[in-house]
PDB file of N, CA and C in Angstrom:
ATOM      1  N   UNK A   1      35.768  68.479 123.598  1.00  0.00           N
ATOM      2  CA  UNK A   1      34.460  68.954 123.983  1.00  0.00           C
ATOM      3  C   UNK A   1      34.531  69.820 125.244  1.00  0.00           C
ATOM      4  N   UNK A   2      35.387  69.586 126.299  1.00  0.00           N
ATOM      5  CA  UNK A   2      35.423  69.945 127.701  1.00  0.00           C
ATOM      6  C   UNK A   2      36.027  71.520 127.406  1.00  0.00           C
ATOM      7  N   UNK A   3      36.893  71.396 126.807  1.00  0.00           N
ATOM      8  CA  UNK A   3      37.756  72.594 125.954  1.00  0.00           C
ATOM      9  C   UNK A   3      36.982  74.004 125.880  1.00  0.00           C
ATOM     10  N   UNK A   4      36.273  73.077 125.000  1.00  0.00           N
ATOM     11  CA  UNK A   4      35.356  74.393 124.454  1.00  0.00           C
ATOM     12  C   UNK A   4      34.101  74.776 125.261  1.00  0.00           C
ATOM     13  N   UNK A   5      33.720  74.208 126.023  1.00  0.00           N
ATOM     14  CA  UNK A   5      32.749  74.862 127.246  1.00  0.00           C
ATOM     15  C   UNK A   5      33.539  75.414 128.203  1.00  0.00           C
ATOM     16  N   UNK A   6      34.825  75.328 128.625  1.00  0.00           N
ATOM     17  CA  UNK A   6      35.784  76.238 129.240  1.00  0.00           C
ATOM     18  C   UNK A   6      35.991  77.147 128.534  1.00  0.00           C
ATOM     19  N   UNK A   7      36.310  77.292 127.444  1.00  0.00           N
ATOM     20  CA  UNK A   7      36.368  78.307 126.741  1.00  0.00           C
ATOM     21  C   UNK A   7      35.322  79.602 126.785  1.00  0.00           C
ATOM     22  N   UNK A   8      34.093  78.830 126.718  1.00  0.00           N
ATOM     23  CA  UNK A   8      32.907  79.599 126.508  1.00  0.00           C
ATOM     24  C   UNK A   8      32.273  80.001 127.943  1.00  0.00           C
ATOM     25  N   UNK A   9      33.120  79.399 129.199  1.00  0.00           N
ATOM     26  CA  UNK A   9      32.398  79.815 130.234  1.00  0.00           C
ATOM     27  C   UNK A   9      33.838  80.833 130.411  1.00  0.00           C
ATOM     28  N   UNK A  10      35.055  81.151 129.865  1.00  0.00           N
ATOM     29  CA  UNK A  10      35.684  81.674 130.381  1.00  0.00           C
ATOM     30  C   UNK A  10      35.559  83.117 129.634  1.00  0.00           C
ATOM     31  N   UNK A  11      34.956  83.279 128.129  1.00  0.00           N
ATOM     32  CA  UNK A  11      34.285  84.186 127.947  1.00  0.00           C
ATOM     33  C   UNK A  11      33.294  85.027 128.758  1.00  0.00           C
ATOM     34  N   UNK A  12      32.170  84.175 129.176  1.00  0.00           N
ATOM     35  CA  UNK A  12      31.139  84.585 129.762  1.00  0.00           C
ATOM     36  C   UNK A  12      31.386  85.383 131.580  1.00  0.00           C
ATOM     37  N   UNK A  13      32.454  84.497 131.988  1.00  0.00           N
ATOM     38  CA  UNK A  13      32.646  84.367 133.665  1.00  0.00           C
ATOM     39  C   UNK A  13      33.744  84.872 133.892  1.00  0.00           C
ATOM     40  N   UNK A  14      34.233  85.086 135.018  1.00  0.00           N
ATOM     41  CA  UNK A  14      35.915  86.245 135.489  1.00  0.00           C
ATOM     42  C   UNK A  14      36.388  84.228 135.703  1.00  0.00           C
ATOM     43  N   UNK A  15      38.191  84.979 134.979  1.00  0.00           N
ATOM     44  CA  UNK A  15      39.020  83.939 135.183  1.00  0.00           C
ATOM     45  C   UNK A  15      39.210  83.453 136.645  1.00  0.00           C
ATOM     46  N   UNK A  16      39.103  84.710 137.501  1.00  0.00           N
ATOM     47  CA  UNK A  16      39.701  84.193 138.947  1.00  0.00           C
ATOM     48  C   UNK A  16      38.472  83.594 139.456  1.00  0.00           C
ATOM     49  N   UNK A  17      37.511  83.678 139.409  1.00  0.00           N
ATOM     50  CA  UNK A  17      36.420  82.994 139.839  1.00  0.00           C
ATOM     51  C   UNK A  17      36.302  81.496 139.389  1.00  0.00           C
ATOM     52  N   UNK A  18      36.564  81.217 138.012  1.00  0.00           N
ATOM     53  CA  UNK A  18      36.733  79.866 137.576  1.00  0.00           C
ATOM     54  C   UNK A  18      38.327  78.771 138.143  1.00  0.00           C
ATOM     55  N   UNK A  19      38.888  79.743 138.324  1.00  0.00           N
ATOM     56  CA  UNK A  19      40.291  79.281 138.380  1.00  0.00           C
ATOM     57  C   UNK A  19      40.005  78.903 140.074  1.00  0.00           C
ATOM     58  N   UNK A  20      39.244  79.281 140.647  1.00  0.00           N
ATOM     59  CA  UNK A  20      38.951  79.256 142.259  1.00  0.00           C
ATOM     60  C   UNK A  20      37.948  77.842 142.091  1.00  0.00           C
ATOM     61  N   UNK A  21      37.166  77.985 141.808  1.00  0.00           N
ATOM     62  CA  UNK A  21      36.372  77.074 141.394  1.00  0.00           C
ATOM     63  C   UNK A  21      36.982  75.702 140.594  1.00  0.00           C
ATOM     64  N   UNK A  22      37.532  75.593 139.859  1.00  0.00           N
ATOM     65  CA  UNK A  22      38.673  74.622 139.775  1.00  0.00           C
ATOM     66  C   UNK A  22      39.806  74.200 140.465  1.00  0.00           C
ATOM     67  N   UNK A  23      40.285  74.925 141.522  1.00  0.00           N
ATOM     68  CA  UNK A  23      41.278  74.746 142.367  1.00  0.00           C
ATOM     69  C   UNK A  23      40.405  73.739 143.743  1.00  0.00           C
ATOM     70  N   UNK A  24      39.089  74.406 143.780  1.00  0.00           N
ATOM     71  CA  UNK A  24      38.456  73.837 144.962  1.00  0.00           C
ATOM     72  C   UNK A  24      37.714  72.018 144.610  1.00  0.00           C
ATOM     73  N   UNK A  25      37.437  72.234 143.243  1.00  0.00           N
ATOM     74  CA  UNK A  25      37.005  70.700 142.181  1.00  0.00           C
ATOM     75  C   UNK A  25      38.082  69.625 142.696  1.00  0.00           C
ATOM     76  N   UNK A  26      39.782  70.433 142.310  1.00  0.00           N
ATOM     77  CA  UNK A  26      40.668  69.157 142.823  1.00  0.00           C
ATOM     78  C   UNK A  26      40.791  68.875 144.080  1.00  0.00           C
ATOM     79  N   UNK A  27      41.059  69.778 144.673  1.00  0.00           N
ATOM     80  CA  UNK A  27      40.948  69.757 146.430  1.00  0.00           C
ATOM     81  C   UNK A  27      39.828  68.491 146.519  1.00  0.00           C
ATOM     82  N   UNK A  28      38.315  69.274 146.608  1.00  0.00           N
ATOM     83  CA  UNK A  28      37.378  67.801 146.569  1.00  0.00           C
ATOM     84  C   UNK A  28      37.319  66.283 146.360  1.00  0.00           C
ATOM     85  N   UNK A  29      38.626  66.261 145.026  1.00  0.00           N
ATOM     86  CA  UNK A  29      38.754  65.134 144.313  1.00  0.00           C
ATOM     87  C   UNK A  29      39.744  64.501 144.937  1.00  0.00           C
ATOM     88  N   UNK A  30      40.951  65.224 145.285  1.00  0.00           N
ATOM     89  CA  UNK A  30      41.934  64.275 145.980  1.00  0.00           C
ATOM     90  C   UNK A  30      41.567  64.170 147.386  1.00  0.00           C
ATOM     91  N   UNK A  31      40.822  64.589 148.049  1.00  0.00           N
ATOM     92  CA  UNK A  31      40.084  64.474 149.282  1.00  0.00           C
ATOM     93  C   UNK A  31      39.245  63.172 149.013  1.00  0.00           C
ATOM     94  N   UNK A  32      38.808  63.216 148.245  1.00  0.00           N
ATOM     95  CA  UNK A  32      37.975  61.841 148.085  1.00  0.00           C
ATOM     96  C   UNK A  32      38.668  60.939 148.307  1.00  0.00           C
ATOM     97  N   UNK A  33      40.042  60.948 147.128  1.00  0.00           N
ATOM     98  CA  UNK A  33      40.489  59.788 146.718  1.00  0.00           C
ATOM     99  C   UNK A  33      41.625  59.298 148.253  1.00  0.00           C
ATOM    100  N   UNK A  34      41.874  60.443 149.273  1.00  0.00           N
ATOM    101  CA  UNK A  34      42.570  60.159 150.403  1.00  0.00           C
ATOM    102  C   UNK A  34      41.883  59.172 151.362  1.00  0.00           C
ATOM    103  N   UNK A  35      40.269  59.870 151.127  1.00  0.00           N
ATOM    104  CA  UNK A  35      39.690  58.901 152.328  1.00  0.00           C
ATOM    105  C   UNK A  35      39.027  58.075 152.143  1.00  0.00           C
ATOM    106  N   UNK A  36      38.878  57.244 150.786  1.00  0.00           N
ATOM    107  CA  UNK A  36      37.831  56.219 150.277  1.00  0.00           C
ATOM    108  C   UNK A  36      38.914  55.130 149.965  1.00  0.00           C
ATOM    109  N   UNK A  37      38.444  53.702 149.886  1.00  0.00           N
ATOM    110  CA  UNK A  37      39.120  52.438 149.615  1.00  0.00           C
ATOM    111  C   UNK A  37      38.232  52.167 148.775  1.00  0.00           C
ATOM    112  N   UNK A  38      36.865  52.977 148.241  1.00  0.00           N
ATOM    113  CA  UNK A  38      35.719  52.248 147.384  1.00  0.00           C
ATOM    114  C   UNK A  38      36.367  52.797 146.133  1.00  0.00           C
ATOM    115  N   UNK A  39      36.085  52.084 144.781  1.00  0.00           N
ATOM    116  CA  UNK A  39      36.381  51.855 143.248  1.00  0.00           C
ATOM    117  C   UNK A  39      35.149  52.777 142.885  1.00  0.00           C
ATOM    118  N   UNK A  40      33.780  52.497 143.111  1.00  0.00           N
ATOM    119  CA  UNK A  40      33.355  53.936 142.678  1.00  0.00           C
ATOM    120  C   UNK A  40      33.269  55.079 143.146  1.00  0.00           C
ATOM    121  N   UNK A  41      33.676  55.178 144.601  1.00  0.00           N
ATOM    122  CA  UNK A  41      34.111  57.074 145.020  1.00  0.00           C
ATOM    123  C   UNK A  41      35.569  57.364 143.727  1.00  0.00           C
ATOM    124  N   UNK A  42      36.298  55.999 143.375  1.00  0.00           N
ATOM    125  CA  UNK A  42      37.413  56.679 142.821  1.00  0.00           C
ATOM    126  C   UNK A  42      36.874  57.336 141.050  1.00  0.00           C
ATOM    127  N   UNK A  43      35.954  56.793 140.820  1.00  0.00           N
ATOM    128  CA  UNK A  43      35.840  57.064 139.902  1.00  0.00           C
ATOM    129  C   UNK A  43      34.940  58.298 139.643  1.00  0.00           C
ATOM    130  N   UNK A  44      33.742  58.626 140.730  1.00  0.00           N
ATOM    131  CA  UNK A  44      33.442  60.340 140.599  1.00  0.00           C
ATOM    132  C   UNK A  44      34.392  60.402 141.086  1.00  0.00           C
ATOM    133  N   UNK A  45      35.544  60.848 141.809  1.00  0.00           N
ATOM    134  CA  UNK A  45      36.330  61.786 142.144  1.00  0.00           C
ATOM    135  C   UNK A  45      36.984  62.414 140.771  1.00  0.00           C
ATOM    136  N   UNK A  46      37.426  61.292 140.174  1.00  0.00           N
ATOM    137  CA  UNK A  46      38.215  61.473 139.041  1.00  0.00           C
ATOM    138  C   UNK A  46      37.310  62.048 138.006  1.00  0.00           C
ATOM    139  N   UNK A  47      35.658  61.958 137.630  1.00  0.00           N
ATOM    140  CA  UNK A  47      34.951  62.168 137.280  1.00  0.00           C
ATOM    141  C   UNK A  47      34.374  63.433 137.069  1.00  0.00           C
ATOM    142  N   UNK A  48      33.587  63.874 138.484  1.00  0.00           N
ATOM    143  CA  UNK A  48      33.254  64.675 138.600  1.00  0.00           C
ATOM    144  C   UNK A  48      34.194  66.028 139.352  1.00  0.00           C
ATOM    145  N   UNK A  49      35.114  65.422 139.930  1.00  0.00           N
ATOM    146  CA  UNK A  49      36.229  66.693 140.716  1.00  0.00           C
ATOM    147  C   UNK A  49      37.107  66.873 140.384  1.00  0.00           C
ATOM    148  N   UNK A  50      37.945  66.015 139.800  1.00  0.00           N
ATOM    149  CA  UNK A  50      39.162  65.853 139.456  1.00  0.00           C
ATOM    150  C   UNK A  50      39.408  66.552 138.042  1.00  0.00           C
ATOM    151  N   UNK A  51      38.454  65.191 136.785  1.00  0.00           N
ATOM    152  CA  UNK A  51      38.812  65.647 135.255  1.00  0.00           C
ATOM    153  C   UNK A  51      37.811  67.569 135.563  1.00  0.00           C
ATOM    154  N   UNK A  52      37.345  67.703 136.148  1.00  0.00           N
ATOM    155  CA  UNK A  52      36.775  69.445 135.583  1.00  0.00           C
ATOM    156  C   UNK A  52      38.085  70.696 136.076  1.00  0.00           C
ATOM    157  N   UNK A  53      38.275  69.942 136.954  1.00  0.00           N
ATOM    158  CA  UNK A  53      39.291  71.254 138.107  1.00  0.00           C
ATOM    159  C   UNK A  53      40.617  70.936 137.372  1.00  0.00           C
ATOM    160  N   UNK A  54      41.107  69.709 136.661  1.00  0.00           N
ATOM    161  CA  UNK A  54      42.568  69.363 135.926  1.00  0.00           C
ATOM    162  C   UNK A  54      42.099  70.434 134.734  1.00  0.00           C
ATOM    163  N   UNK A  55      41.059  70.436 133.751  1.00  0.00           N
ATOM    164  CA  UNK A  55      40.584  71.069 132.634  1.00  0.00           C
ATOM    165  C   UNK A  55      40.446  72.277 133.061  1.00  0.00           C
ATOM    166  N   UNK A  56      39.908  73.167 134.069  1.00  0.00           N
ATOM    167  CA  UNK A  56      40.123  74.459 133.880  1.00  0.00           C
ATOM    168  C   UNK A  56      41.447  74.953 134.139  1.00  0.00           C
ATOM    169  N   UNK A  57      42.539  73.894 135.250  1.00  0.00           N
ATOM    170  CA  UNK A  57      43.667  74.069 135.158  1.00  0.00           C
ATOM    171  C   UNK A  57      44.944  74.464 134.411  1.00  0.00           C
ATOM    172  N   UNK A  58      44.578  73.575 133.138  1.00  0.00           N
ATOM    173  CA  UNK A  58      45.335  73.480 131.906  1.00  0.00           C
ATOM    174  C   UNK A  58      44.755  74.505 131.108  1.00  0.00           C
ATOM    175  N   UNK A  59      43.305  74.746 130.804  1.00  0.00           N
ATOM    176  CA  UNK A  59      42.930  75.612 129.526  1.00  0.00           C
ATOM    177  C   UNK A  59      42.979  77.232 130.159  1.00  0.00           C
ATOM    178  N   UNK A  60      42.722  77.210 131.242  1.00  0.00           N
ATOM    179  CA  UNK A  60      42.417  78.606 131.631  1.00  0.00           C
ATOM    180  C   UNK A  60      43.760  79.459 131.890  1.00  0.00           C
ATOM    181  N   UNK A  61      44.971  79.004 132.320  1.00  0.00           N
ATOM    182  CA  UNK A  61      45.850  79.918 132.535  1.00  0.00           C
ATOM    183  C   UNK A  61      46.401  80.361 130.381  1.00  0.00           C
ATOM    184  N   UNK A  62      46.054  79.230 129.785  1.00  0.00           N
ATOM    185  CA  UNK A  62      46.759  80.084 128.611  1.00  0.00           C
ATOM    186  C   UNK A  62      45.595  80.912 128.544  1.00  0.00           C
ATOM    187  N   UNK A  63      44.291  80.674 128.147  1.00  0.00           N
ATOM    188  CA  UNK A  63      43.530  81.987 128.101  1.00  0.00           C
ATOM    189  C   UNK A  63      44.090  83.710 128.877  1.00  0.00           C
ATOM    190  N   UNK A  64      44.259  83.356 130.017  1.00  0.00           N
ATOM    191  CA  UNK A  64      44.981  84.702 131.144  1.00  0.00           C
ATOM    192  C   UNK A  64      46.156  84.947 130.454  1.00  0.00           C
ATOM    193  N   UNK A  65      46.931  84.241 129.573  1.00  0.00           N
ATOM    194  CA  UNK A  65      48.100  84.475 129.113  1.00  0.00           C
ATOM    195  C   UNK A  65      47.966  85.500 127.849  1.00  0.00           C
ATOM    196  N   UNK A  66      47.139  84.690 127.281  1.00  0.00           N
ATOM    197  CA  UNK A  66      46.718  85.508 126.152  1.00  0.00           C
ATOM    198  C   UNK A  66      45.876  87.014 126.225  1.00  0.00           C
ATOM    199  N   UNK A  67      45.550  86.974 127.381  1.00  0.00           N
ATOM    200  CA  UNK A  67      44.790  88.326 127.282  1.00  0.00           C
ATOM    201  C   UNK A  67      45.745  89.135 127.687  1.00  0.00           C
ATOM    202  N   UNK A  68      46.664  88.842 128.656  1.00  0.00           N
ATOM    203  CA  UNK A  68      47.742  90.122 129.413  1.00  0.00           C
ATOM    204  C   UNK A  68      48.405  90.302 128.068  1.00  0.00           C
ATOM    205  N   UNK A  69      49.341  89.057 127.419  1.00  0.00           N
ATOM    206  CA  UNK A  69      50.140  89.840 126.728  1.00  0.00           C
ATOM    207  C   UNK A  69      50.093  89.838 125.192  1.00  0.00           C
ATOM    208  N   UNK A  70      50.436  90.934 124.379  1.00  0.00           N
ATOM    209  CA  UNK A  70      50.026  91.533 122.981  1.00  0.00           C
ATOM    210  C   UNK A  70      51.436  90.947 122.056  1.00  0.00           C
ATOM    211  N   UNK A  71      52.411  91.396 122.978  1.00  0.00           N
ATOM    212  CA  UNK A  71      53.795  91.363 122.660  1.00  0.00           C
ATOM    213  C   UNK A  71      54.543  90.574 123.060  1.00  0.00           C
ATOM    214  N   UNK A  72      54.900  89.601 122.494  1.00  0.00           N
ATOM    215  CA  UNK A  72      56.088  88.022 122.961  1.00  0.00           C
ATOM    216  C   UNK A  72      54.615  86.633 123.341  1.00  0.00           C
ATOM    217  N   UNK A  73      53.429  87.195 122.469  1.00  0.00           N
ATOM    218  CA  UNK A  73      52.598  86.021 123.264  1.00  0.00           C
ATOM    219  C   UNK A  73      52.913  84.382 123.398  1.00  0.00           C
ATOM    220  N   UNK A  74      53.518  84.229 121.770  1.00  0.00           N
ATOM    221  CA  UNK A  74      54.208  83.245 121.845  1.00  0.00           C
ATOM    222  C   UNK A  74      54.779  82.895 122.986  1.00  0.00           C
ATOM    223  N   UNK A  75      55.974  83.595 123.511  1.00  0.00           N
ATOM    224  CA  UNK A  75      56.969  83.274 124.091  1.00  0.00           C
ATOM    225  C   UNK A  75      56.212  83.392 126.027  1.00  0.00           C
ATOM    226  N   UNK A  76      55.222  83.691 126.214  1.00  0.00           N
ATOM    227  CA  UNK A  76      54.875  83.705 127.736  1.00  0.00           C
ATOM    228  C   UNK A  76      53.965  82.370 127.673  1.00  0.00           C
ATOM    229  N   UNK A  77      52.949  81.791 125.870  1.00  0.00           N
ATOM    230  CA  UNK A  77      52.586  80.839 126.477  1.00  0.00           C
ATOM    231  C   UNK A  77      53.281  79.833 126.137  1.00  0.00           C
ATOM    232  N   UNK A  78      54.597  79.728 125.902  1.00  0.00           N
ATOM    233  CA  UNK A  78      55.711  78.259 126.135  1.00  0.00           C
ATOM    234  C   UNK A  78      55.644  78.835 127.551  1.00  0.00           C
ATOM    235  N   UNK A  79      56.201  79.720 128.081  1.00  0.00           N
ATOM    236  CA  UNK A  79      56.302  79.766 129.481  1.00  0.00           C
ATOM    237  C   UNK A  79      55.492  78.935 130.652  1.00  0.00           C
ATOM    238  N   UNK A  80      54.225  78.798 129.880  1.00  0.00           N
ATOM    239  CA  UNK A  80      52.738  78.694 130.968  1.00  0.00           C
ATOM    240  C   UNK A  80      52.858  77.597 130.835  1.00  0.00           C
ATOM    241  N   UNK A  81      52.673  76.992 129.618  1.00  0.00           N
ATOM    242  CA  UNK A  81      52.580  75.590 129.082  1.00  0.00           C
ATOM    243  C   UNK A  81      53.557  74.568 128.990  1.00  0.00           C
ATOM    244  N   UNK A  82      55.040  75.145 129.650  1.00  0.00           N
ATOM    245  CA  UNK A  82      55.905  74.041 129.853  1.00  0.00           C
ATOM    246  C   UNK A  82      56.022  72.884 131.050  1.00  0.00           C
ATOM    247  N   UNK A  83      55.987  72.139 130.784  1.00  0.00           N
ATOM    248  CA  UNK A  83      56.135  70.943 131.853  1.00  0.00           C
ATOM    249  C   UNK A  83      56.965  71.152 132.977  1.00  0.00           C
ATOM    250  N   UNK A  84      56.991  72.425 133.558  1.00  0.00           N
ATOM    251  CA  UNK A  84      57.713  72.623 134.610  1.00  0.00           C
ATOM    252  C   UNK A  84      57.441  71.352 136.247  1.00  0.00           C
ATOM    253  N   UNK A  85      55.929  71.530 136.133  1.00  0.00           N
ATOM    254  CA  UNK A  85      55.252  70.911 137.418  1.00  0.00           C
ATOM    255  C   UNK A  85      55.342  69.528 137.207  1.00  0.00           C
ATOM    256  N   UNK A  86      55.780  68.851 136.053  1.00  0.00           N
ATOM    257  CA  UNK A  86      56.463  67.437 136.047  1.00  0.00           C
ATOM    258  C   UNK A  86      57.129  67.139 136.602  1.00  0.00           C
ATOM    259  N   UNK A  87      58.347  67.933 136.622  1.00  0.00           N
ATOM    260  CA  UNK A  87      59.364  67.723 136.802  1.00  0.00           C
ATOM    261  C   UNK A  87      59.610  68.153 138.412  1.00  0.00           C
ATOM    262  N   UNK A  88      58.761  68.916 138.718  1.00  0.00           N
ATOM    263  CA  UNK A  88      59.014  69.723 139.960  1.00  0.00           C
ATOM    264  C   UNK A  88      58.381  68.663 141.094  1.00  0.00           C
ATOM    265  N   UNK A  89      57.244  68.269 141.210  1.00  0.00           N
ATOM    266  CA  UNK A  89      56.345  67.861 142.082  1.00  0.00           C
ATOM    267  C   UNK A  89      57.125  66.470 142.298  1.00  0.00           C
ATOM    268  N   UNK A  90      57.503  65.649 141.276  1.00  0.00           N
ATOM    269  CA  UNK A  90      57.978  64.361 141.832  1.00  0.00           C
ATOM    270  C   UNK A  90      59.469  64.921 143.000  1.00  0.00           C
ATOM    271  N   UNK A  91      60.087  65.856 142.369  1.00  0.00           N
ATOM    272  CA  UNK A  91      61.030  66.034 143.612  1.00  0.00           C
ATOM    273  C   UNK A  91      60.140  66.588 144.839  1.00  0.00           C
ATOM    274  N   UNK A  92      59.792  67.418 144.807  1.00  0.00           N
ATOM    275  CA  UNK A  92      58.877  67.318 146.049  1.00  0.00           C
ATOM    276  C   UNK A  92      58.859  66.328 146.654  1.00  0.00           C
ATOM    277  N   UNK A  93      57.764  66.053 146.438  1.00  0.00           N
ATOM    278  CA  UNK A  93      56.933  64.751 147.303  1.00  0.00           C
ATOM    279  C   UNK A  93      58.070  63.504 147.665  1.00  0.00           C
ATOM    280  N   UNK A  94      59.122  63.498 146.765  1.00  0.00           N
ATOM    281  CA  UNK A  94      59.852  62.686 147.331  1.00  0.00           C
ATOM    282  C   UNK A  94      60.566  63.077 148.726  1.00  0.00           C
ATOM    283  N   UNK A  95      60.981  64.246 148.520  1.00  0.00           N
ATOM    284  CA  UNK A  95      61.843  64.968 149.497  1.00  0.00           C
ATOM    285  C   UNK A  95      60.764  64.988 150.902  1.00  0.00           C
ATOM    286  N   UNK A  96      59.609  65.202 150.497  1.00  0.00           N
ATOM    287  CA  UNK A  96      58.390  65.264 151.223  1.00  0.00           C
ATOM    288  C   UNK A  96      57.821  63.822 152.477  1.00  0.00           C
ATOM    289  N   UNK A  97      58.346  62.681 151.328  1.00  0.00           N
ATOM    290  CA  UNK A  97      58.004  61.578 152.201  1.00  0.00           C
ATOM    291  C   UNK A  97      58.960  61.033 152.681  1.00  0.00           C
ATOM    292  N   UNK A  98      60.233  61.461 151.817  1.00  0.00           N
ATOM    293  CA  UNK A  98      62.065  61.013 153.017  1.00  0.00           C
ATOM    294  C   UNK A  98      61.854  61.509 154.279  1.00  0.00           C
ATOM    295  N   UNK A  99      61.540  63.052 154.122  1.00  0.00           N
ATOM    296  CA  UNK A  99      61.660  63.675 155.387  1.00  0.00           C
ATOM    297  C   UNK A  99      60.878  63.419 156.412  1.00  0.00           C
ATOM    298  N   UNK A 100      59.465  62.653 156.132  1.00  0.00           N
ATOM    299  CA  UNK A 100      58.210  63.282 157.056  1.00  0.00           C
ATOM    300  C   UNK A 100      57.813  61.527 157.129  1.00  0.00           C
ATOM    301  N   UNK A 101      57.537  61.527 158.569  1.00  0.00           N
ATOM    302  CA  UNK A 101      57.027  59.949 158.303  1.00  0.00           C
ATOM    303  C   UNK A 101      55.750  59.547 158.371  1.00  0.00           C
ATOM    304  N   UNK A 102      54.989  59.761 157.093  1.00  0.00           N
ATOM    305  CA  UNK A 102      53.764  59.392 156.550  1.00  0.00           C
ATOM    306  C   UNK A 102      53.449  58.420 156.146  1.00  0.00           C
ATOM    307  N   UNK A 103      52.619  57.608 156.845  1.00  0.00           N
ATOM    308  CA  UNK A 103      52.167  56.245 156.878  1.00  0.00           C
ATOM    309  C   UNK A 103      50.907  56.382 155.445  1.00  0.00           C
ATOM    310  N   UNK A 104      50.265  57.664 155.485  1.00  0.00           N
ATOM    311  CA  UNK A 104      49.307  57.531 154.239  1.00  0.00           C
ATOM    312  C   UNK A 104      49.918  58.824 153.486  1.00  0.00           C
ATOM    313  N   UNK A 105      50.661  59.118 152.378  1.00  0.00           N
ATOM    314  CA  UNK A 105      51.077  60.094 151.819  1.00  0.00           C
ATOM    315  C   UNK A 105      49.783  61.006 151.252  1.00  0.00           C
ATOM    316  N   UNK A 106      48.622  60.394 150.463  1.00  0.00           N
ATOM    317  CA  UNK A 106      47.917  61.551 150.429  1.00  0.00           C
ATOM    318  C   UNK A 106      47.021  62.040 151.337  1.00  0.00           C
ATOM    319  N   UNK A 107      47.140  61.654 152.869  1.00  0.00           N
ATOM    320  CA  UNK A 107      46.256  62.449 153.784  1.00  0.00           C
ATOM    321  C   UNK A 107      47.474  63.590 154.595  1.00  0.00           C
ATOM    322  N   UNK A 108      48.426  63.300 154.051  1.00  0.00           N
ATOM    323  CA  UNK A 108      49.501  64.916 154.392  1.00  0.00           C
ATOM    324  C   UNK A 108      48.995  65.836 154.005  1.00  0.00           C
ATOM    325  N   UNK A 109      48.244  65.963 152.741  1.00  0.00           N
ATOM    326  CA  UNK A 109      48.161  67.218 152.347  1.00  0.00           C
ATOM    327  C   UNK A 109      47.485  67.856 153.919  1.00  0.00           C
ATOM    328  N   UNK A 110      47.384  69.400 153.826  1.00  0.00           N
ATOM    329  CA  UNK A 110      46.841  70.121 154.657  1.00  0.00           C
ATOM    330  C   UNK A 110      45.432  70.170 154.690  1.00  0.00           C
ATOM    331  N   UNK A 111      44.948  70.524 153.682  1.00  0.00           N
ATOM    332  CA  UNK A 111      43.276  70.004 153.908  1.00  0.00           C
ATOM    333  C   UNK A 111      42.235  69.384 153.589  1.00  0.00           C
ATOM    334  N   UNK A 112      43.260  68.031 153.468  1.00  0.00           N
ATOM    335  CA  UNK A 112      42.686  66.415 154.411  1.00  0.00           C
ATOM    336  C   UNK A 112      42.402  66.330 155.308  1.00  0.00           C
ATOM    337  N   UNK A 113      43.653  66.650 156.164  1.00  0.00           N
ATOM    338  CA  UNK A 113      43.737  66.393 157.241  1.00  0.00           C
ATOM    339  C   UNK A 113      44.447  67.006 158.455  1.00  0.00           C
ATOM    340  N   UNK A 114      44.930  67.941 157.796  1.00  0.00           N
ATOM    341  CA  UNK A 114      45.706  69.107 159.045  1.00  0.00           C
ATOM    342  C   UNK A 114      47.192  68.256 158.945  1.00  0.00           C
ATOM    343  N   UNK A 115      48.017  68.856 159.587  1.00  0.00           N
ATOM    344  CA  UNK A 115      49.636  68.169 160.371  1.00  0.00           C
ATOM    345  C   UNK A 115      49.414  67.180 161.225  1.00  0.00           C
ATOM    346  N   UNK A 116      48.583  66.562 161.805  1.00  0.00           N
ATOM    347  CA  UNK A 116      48.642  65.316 162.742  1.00  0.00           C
ATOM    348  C   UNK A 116      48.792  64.404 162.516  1.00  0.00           C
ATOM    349  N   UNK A 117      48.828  63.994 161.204  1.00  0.00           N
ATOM    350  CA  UNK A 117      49.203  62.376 160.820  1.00  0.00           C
ATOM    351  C   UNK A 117      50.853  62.316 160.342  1.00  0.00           C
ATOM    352  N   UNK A 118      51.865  64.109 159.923  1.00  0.00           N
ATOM    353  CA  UNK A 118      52.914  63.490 159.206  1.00  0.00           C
ATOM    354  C   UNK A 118      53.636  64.368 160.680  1.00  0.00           C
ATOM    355  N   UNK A 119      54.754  63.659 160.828  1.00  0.00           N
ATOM    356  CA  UNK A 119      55.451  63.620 161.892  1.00  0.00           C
ATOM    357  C   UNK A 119      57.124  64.151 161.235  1.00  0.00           C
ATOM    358  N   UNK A 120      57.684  64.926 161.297  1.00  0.00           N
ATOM    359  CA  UNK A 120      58.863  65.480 160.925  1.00  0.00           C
ATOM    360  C   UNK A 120      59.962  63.836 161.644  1.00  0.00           C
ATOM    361  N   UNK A 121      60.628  63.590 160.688  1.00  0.00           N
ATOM    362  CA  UNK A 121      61.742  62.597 161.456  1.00  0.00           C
ATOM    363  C   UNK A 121      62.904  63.168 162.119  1.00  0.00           C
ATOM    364  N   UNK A 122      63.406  64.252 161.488  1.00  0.00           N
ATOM    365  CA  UNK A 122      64.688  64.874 161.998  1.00  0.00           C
ATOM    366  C   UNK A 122      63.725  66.037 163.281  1.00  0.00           C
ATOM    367  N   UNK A 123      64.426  66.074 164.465  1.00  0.00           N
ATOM    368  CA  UNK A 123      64.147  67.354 165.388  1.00  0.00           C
ATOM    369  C   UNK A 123      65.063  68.084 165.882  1.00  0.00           C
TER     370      UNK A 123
END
């Protein structure tokens, strides 16, 4: 269902405007979920910020895929659509919390909370 009203707003609306607008949904959502201990902030977050900004995430870049290219479309949307950021982000964040000594890992991000809570260990 969610699909297809992305779809139809991505007809109607510019991709970069939605794709902004979904980037700012998760921001909101994991902001929530950094600074609340309450069970129902977790659940609008996930609700209302989270599942819309994950959904234009996923549906909207193959749409952009499909419009640039005519020729190899196949082959750019395996590109888009491969599980790269699976695989990528857990090394991150690991490397992220060896290095940095963060007592709350999701108020590192930058705008949570700025650099004042994660402290570099090596100087």
């Amino acid at each position: 269902m969610r699909a297809v009203s992305e779809e139809v707003l991505a007809t109607r609306h510019s991709l970069r405007l939605l794709m902004l607008v979904g980037t700012m949904l998760s921001v909101a959502g994991f902001s929530v979920l950094a600074l609340t201990a309450s069970y129902p902030l977790y659940l609008i977050a996930f609700g209302l910020f989270l599942g819309p900004g994950m959904a234009v995430g996923v549906i909207l870049p193959a749409t952009l895929v499909t419009r640039w290219y005519v020729v190899n479309r196949g082959r750019a949307l395996g590109i888009v659509c491969a599980p790269s950021v699976i695989v990528l982000v857990p090394l991150v964040s690991t490397w992220m919390l060896q290095s940095m000594a963060c007592r709350r890992p999701m108020r590192c991000s930058p705008p949570v909370r700025g650099e004042r809570d994660c402290q570099p260990l090596h100087r």
